[in-house]
PDB file of N, CA and C in Angstrom:
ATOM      1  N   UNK A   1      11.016 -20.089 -13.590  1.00  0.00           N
ATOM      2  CA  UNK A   1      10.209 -18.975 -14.043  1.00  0.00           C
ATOM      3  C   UNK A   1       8.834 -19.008 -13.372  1.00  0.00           C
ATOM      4  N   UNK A   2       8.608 -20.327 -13.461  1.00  0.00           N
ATOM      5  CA  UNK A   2       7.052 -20.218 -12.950  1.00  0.00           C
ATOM      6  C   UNK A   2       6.741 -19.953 -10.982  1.00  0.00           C
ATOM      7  N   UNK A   3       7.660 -20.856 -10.519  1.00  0.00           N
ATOM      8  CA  UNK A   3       8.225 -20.276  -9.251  1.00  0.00           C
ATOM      9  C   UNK A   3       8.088 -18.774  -8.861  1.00  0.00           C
ATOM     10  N   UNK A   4       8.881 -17.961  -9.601  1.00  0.00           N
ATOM     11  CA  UNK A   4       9.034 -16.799  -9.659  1.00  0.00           C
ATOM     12  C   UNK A   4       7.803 -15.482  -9.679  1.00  0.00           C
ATOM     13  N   UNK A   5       7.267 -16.081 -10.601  1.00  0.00           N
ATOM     14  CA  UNK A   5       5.835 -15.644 -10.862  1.00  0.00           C
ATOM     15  C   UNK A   5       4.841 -15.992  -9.574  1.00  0.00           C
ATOM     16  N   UNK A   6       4.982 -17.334  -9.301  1.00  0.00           N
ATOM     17  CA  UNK A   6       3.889 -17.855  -8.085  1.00  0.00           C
ATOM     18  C   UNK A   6       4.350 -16.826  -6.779  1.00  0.00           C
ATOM     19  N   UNK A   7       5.525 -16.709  -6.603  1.00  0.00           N
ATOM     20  CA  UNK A   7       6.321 -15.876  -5.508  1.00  0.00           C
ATOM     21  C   UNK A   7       5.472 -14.149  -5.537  1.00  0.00           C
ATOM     22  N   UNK A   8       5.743 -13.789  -7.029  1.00  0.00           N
ATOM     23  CA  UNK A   8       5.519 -12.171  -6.987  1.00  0.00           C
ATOM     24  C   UNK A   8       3.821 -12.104  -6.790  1.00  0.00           C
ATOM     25  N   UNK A   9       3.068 -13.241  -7.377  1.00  0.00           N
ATOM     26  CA  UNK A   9       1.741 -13.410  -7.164  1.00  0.00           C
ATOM     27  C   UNK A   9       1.388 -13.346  -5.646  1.00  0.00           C
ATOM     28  N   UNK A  10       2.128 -13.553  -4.917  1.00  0.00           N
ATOM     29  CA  UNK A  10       1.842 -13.870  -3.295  1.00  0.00           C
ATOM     30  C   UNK A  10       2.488 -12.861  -2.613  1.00  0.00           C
ATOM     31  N   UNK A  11       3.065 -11.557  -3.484  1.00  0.00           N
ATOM     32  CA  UNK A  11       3.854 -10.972  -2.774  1.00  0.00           C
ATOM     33  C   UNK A  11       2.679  -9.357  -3.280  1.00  0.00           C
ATOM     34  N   UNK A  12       1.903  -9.611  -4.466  1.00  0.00           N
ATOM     35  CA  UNK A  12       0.997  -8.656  -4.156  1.00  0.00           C
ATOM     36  C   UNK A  12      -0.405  -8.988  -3.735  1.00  0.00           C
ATOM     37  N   UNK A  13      -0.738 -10.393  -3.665  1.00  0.00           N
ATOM     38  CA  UNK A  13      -1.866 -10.598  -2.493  1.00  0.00           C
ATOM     39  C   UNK A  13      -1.410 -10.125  -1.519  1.00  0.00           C
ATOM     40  N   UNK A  14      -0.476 -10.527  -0.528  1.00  0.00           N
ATOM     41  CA  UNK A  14       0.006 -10.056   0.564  1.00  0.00           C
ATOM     42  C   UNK A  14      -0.137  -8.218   0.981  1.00  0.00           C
ATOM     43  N   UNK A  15      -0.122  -8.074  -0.026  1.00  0.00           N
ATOM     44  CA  UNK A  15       0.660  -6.357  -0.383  1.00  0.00           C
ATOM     45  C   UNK A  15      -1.074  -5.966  -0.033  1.00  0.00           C
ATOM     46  N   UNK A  16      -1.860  -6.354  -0.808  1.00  0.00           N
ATOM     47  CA  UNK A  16      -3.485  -5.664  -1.100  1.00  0.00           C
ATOM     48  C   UNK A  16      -4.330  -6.301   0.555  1.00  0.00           C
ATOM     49  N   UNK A  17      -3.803  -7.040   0.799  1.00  0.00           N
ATOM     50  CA  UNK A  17      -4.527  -7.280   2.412  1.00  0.00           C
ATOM     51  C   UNK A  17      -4.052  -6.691   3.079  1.00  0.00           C
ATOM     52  N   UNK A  18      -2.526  -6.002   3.278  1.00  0.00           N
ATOM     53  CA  UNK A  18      -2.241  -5.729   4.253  1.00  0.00           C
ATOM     54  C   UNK A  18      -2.885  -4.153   4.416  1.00  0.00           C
ATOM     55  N   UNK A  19      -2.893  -3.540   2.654  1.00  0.00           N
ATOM     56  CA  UNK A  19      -4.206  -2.093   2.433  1.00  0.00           C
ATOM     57  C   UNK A  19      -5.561  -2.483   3.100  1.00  0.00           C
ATOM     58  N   UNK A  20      -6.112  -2.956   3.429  1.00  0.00           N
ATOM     59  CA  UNK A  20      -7.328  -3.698   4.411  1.00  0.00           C
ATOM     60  C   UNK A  20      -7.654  -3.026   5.074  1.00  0.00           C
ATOM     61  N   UNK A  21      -5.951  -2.898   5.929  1.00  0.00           N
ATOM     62  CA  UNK A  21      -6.643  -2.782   7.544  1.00  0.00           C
ATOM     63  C   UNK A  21      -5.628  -1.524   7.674  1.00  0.00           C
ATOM     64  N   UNK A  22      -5.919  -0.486   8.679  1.00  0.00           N
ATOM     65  CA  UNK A  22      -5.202   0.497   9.306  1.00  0.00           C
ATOM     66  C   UNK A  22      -3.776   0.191   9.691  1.00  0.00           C
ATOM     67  N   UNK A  23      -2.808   0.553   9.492  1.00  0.00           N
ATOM     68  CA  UNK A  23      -1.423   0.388   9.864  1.00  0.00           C
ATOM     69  C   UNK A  23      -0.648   1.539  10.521  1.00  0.00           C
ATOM     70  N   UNK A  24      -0.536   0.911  12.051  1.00  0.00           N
ATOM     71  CA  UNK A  24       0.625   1.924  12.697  1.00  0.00           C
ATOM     72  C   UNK A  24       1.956   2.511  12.327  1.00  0.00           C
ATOM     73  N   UNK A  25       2.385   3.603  12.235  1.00  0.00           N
ATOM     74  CA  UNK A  25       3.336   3.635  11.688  1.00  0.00           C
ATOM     75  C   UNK A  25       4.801   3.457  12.490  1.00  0.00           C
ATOM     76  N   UNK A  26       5.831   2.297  12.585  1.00  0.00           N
ATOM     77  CA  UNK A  26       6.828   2.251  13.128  1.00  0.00           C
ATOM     78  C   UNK A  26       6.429   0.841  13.565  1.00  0.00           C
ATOM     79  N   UNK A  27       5.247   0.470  13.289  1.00  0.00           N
ATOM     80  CA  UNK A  27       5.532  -1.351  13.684  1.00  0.00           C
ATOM     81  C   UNK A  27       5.581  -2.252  12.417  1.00  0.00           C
ATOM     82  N   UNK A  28       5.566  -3.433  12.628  1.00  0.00           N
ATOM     83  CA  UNK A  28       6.079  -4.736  11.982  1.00  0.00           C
ATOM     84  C   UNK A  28       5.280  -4.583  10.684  1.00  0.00           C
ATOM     85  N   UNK A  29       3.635  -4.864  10.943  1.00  0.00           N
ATOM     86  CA  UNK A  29       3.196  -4.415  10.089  1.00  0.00           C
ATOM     87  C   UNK A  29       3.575  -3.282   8.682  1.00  0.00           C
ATOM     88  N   UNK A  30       3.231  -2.126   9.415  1.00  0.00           N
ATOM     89  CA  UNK A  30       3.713  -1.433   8.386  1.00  0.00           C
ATOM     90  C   UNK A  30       5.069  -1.527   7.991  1.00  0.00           C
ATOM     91  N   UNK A  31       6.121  -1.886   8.284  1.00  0.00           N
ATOM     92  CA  UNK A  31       7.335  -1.974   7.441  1.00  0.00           C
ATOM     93  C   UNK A  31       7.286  -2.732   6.384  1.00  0.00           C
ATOM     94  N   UNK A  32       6.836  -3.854   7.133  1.00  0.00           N
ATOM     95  CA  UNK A  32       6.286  -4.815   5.841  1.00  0.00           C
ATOM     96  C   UNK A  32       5.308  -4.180   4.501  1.00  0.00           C
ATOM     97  N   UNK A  33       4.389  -3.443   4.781  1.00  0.00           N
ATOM     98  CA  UNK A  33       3.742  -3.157   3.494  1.00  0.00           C
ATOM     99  C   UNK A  33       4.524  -1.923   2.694  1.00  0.00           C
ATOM    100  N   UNK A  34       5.404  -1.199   3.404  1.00  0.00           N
ATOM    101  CA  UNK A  34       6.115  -0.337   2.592  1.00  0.00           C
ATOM    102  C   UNK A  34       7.072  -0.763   1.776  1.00  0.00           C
ATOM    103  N   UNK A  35       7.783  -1.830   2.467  1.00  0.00           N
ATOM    104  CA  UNK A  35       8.578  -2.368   1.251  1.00  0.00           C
ATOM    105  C   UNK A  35       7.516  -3.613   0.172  1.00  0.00           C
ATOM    106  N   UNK A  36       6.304  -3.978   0.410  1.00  0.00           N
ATOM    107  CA  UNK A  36       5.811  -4.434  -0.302  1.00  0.00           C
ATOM    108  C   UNK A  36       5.270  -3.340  -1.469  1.00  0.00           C
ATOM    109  N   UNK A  37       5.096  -2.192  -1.261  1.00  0.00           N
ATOM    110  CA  UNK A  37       4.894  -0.982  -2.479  1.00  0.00           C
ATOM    111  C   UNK A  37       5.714  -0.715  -2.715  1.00  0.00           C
ATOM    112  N   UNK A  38       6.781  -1.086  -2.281  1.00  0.00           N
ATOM    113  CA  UNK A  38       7.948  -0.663  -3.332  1.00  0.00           C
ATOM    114  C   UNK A  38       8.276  -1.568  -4.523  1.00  0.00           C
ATOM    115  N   UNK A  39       7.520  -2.584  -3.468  1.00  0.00           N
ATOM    116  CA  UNK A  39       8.222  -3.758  -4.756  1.00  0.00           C
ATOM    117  C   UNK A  39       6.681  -3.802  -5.669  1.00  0.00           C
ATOM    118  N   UNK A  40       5.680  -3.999  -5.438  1.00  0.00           N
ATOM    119  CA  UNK A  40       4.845  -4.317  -5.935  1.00  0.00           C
ATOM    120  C   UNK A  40       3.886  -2.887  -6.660  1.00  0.00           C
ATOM    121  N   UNK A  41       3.935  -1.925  -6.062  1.00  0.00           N
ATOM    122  CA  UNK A  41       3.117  -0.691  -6.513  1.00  0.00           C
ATOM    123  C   UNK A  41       3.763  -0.355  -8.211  1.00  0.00           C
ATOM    124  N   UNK A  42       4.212  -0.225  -8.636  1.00  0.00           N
ATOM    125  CA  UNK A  42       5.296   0.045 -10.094  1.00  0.00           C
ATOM    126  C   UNK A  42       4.237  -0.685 -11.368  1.00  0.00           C
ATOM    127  N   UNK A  43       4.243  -2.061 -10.586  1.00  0.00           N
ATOM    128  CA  UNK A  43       3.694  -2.783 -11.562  1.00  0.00           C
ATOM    129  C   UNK A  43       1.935  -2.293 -11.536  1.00  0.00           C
ATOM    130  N   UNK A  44       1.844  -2.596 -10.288  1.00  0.00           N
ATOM    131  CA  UNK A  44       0.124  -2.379 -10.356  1.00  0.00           C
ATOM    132  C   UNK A  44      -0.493  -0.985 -10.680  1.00  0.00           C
ATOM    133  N   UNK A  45       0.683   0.338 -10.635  1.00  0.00           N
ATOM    134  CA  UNK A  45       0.497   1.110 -11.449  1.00  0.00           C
ATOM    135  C   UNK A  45       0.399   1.518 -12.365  1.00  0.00           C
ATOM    136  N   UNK A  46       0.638   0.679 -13.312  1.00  0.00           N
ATOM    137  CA  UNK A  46       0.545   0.349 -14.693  1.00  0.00           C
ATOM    138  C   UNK A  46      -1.043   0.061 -14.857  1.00  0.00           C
ATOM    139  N   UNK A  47      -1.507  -0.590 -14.384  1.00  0.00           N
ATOM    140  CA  UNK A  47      -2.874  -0.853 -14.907  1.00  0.00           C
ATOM    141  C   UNK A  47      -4.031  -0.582 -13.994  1.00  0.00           C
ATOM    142  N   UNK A  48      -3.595   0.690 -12.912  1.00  0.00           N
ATOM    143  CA  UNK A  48      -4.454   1.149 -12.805  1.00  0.00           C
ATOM    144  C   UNK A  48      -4.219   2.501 -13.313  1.00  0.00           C
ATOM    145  N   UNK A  49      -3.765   3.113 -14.202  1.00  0.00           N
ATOM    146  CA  UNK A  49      -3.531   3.811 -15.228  1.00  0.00           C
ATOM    147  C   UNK A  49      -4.827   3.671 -16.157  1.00  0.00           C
ATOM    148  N   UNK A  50      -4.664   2.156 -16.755  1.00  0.00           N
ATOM    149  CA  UNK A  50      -5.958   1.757 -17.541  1.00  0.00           C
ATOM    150  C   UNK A  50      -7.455   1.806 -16.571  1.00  0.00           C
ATOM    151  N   UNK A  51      -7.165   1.017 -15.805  1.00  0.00           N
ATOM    152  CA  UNK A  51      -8.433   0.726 -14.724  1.00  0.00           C
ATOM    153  C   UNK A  51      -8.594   1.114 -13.689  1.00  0.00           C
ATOM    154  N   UNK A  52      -8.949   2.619 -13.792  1.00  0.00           N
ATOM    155  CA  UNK A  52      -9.219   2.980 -11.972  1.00  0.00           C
ATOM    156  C   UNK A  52     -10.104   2.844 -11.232  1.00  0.00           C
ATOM    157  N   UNK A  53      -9.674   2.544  -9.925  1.00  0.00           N
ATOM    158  CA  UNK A  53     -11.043   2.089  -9.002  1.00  0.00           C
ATOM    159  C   UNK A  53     -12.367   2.950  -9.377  1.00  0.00           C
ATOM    160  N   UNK A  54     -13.114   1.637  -8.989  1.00  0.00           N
ATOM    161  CA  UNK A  54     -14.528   2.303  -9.473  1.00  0.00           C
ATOM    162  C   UNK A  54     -15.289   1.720  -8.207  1.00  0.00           C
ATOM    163  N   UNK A  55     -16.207   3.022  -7.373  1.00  0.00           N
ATOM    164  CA  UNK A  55     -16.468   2.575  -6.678  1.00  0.00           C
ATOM    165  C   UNK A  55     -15.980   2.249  -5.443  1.00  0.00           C
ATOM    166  N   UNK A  56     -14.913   2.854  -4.908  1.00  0.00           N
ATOM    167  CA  UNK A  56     -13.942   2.235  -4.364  1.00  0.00           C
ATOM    168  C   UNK A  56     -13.452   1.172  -4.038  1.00  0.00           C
ATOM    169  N   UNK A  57     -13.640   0.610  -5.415  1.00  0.00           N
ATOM    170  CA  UNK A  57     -12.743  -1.230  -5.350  1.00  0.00           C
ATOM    171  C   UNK A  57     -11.794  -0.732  -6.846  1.00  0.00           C
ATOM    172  N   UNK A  58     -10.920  -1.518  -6.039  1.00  0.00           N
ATOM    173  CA  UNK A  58      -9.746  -1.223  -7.242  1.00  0.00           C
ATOM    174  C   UNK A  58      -9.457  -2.742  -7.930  1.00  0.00           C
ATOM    175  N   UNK A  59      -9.923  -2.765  -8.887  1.00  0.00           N
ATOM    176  CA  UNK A  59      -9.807  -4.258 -10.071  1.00  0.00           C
ATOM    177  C   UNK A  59      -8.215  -4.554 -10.740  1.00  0.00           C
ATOM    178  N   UNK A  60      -7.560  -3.536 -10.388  1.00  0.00           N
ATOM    179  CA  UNK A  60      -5.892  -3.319 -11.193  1.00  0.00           C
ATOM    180  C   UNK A  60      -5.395  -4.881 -10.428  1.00  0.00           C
ATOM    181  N   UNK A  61      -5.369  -5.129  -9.271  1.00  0.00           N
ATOM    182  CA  UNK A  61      -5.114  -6.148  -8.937  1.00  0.00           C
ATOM    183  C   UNK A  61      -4.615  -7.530  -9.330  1.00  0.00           C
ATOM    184  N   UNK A  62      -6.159  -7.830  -9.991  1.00  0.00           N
ATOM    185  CA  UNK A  62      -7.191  -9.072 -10.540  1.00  0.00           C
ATOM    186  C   UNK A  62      -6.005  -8.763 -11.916  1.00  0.00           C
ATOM    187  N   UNK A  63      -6.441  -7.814 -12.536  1.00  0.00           N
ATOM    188  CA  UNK A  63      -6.197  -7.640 -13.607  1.00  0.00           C
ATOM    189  C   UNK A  63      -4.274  -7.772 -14.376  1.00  0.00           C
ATOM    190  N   UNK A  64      -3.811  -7.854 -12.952  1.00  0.00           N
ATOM    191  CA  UNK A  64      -2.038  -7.460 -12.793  1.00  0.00           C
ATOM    192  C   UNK A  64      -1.774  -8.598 -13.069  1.00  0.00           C
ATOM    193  N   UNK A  65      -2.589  -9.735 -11.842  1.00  0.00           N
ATOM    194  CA  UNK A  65      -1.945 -11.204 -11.662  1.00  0.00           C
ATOM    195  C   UNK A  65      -2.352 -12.002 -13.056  1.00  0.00           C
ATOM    196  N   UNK A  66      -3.569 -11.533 -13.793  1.00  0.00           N
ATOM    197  CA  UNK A  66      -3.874 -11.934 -14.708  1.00  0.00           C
ATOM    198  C   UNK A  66      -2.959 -12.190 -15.863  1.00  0.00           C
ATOM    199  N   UNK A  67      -2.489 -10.650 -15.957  1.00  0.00           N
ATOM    200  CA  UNK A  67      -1.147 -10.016 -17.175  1.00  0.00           C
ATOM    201  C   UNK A  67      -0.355 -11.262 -16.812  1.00  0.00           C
ATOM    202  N   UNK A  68       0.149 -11.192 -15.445  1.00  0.00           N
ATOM    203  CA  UNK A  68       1.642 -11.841 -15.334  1.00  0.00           C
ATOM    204  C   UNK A  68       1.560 -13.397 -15.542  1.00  0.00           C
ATOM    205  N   UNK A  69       0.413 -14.176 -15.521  1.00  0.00           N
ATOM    206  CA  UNK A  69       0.142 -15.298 -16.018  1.00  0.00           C
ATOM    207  C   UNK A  69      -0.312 -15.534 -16.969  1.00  0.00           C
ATOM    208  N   UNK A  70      -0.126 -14.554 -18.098  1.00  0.00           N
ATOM    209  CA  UNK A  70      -0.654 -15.034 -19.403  1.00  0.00           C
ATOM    210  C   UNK A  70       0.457 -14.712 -19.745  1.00  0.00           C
ATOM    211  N   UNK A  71       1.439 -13.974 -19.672  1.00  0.00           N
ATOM    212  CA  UNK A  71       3.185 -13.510 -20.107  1.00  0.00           C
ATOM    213  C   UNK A  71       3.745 -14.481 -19.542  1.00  0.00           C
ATOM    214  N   UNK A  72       3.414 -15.025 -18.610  1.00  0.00           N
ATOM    215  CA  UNK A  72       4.648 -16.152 -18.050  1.00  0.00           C
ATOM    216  C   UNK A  72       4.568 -17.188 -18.866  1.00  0.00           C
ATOM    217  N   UNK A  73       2.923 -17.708 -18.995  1.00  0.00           N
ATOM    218  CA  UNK A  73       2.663 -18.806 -20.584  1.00  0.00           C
ATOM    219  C   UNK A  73       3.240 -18.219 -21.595  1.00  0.00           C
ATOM    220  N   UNK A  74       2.942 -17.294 -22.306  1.00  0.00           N
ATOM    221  CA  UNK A  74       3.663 -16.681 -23.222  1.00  0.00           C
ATOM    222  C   UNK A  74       5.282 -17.108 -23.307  1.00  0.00           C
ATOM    223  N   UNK A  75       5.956 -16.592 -21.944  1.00  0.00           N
ATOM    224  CA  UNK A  75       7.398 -16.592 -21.987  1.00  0.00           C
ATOM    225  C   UNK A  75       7.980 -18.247 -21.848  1.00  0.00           C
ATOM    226  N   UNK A  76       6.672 -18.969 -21.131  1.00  0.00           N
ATOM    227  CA  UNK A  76       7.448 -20.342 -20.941  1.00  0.00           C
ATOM    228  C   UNK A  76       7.019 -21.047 -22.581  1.00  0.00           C
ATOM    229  N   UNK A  77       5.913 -21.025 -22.944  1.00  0.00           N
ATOM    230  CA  UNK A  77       5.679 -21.605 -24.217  1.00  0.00           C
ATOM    231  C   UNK A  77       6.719 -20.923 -25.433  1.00  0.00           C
ATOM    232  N   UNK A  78       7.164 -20.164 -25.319  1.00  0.00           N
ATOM    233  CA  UNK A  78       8.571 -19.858 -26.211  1.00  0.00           C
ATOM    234  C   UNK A  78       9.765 -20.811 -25.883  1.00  0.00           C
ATOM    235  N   UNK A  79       9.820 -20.965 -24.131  1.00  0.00           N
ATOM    236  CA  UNK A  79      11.596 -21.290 -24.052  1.00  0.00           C
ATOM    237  C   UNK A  79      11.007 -22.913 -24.557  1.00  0.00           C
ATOM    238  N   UNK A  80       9.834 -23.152 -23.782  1.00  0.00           N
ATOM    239  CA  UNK A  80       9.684 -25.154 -23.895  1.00  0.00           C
ATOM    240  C   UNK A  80       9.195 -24.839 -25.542  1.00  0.00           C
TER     241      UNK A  80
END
């Protein structure tokens, strides 16, 4: 479980750097971040629902990886 979590944690850092920088469309790069919004945008839409960028910095992020590590304690302090 916790694996799992560390994985999706690194799979929307990945996702928010690769928004950084300008991306061509039809190279390596961008393929990669489109299927990273597919996988990762769902969730982080959820809380930027609650928290929209302000400023143009978007905090939903911070706030995502946060959720998913206080639910993963949550979910592991139930099974242990």
């Amino acid at each position: 479980m916790s694996t799992l979590v560390n994985f999706y944690e690194m799979l929307i850092l990945i996702y928010i750097i690769l928004r950084w920088f300008p991306l061509r469309e039809g190279g390596l790069a961008y393929d990669i971040a489109v299927v990273l919004q597919s996988i990762c945008e769902p969730f982080l839409g959820l809380f930027r629902r609650i928290i929209p960028p302000m400023g143009g910095l978007d905090f939903s992020p911070v706030i995502a990886i946060l959720a998913l590590n206080l639910i993963a304690r949550f979910v592991i302090g139930i099974i242990v």
